[in-house]
C-alpha atoms as a PDB file:
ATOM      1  CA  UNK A   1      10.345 -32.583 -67.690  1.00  0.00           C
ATOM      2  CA  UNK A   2       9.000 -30.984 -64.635  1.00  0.00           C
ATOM      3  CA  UNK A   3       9.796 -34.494 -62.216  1.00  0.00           C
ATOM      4  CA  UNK A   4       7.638 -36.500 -60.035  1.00  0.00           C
ATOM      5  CA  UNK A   5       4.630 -35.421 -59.158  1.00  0.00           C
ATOM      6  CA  UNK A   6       3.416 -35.015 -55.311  1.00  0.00           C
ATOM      7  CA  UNK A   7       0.669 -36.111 -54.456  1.00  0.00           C
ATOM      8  CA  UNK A   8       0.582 -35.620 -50.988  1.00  0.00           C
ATOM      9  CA  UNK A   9       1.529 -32.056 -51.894  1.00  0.00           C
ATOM     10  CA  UNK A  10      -1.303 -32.048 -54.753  1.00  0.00           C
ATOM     11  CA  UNK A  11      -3.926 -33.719 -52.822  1.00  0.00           C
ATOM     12  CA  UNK A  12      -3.800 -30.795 -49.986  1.00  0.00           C
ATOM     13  CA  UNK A  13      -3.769 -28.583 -52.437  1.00  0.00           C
ATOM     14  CA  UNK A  14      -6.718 -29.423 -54.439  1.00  0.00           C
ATOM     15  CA  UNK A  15      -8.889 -30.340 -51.198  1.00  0.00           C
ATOM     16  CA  UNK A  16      -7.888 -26.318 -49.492  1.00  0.00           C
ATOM     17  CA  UNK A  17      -9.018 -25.032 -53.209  1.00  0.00           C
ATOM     18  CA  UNK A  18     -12.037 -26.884 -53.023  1.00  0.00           C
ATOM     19  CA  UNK A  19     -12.874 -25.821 -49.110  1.00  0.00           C
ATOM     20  CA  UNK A  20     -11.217 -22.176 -49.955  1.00  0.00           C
ATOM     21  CA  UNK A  21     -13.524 -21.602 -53.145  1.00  0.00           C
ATOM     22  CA  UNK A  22     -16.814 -22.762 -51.970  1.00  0.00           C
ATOM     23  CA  UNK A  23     -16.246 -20.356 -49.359  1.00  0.00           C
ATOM     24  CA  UNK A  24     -15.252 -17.408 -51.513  1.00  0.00           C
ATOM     25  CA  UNK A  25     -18.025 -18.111 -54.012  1.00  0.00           C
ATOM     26  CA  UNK A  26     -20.488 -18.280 -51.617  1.00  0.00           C
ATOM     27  CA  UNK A  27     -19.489 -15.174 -50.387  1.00  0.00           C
ATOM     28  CA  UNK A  28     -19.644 -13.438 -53.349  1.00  0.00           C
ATOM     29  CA  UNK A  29     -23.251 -14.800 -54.554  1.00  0.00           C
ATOM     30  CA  UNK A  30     -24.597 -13.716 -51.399  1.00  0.00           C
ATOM     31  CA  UNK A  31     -22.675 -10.230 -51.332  1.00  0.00           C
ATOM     32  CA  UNK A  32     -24.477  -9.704 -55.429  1.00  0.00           C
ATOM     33  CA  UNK A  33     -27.560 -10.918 -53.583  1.00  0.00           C
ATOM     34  CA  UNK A  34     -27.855  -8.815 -50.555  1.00  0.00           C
ATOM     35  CA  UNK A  35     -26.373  -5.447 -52.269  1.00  0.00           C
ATOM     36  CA  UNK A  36     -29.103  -5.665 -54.991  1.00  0.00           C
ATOM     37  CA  UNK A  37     -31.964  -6.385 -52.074  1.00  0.00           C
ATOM     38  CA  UNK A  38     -30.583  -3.605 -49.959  1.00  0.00           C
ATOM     39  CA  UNK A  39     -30.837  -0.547 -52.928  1.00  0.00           C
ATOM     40  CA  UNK A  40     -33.444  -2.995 -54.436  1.00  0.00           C
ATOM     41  CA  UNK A  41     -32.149  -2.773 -57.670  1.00  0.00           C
ATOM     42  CA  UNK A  42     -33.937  -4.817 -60.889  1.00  0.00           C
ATOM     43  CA  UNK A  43     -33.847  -8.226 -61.288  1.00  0.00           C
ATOM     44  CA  UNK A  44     -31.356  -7.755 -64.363  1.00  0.00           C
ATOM     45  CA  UNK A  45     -29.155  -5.374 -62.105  1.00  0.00           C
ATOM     46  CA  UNK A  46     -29.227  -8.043 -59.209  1.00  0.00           C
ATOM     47  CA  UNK A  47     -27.928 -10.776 -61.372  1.00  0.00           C
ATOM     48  CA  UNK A  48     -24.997  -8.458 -63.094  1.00  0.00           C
ATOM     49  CA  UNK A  49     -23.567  -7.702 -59.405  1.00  0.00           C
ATOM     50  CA  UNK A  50     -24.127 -11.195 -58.716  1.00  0.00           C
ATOM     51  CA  UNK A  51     -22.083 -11.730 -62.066  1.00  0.00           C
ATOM     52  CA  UNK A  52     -19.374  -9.750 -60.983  1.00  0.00           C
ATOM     53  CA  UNK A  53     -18.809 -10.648 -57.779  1.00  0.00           C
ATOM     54  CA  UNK A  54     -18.584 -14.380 -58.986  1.00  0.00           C
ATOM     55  CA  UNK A  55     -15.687 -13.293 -61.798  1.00  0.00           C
ATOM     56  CA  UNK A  56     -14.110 -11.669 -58.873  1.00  0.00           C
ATOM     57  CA  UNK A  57     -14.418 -14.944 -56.779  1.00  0.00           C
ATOM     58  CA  UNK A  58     -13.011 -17.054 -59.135  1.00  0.00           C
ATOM     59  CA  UNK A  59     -10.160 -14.636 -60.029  1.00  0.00           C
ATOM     60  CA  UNK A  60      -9.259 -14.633 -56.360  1.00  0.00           C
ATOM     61  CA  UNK A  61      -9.828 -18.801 -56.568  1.00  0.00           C
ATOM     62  CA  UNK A  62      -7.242 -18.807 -59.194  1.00  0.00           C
ATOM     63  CA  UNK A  63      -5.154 -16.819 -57.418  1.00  0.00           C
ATOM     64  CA  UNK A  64      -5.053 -18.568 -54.308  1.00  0.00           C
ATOM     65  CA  UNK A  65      -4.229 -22.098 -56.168  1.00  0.00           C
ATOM     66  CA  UNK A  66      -1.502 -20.389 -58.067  1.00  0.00           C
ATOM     67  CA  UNK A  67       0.218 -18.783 -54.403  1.00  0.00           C
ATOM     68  CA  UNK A  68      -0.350 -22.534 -53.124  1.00  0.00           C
ATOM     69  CA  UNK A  69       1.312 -24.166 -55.768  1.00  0.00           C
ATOM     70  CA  UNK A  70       4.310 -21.574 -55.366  1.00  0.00           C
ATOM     71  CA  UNK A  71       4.375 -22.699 -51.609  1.00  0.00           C
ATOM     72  CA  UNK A  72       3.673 -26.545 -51.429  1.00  0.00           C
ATOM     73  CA  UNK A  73       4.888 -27.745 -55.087  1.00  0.00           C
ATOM     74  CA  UNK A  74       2.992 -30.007 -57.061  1.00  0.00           C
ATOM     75  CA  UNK A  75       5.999 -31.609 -59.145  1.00  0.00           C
ATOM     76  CA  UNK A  76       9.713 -32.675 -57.009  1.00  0.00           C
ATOM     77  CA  UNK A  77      12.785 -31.838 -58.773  1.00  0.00           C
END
């Protein structure tokens, strides 16, 4: 059994997610946005960046959680 969880630890770490990944999403639906206005690219082609960027976003969402949870641990041993 992994122990106790934190919550302290857990509740910081959900709420810097949540502030971290609007940020980062944001981000990337406006970068799919403005980089399909700029070379004013299709519709279709617009939302496919726009697609991308947002896998991207939530990759590097995931990946920020994961380094958190390495640093402030959910679960005391």
């Amino acid at each position: 059994m992994a122990g106790r969880v934190n919550t302290r630890n857990l509740i910081t770490i959900v709420s810097v997610t949540i502030l971290v990944g609007t940020e980062i999403l944001g981000a990337a639906l406006a970068l799919g946005w403005a980089l399909g206005g700029v070379f004013e690219l299709p519709e279709f082609w617009s939302r496919v960046l726009i697609g991308l960027f947002l896998a991207a976003g939530a990759y590097a969402m995931l990946k920020f959680f994961q380094h958190a949870a390495r640093v402030e641990p959910i679960f005391d041993n």
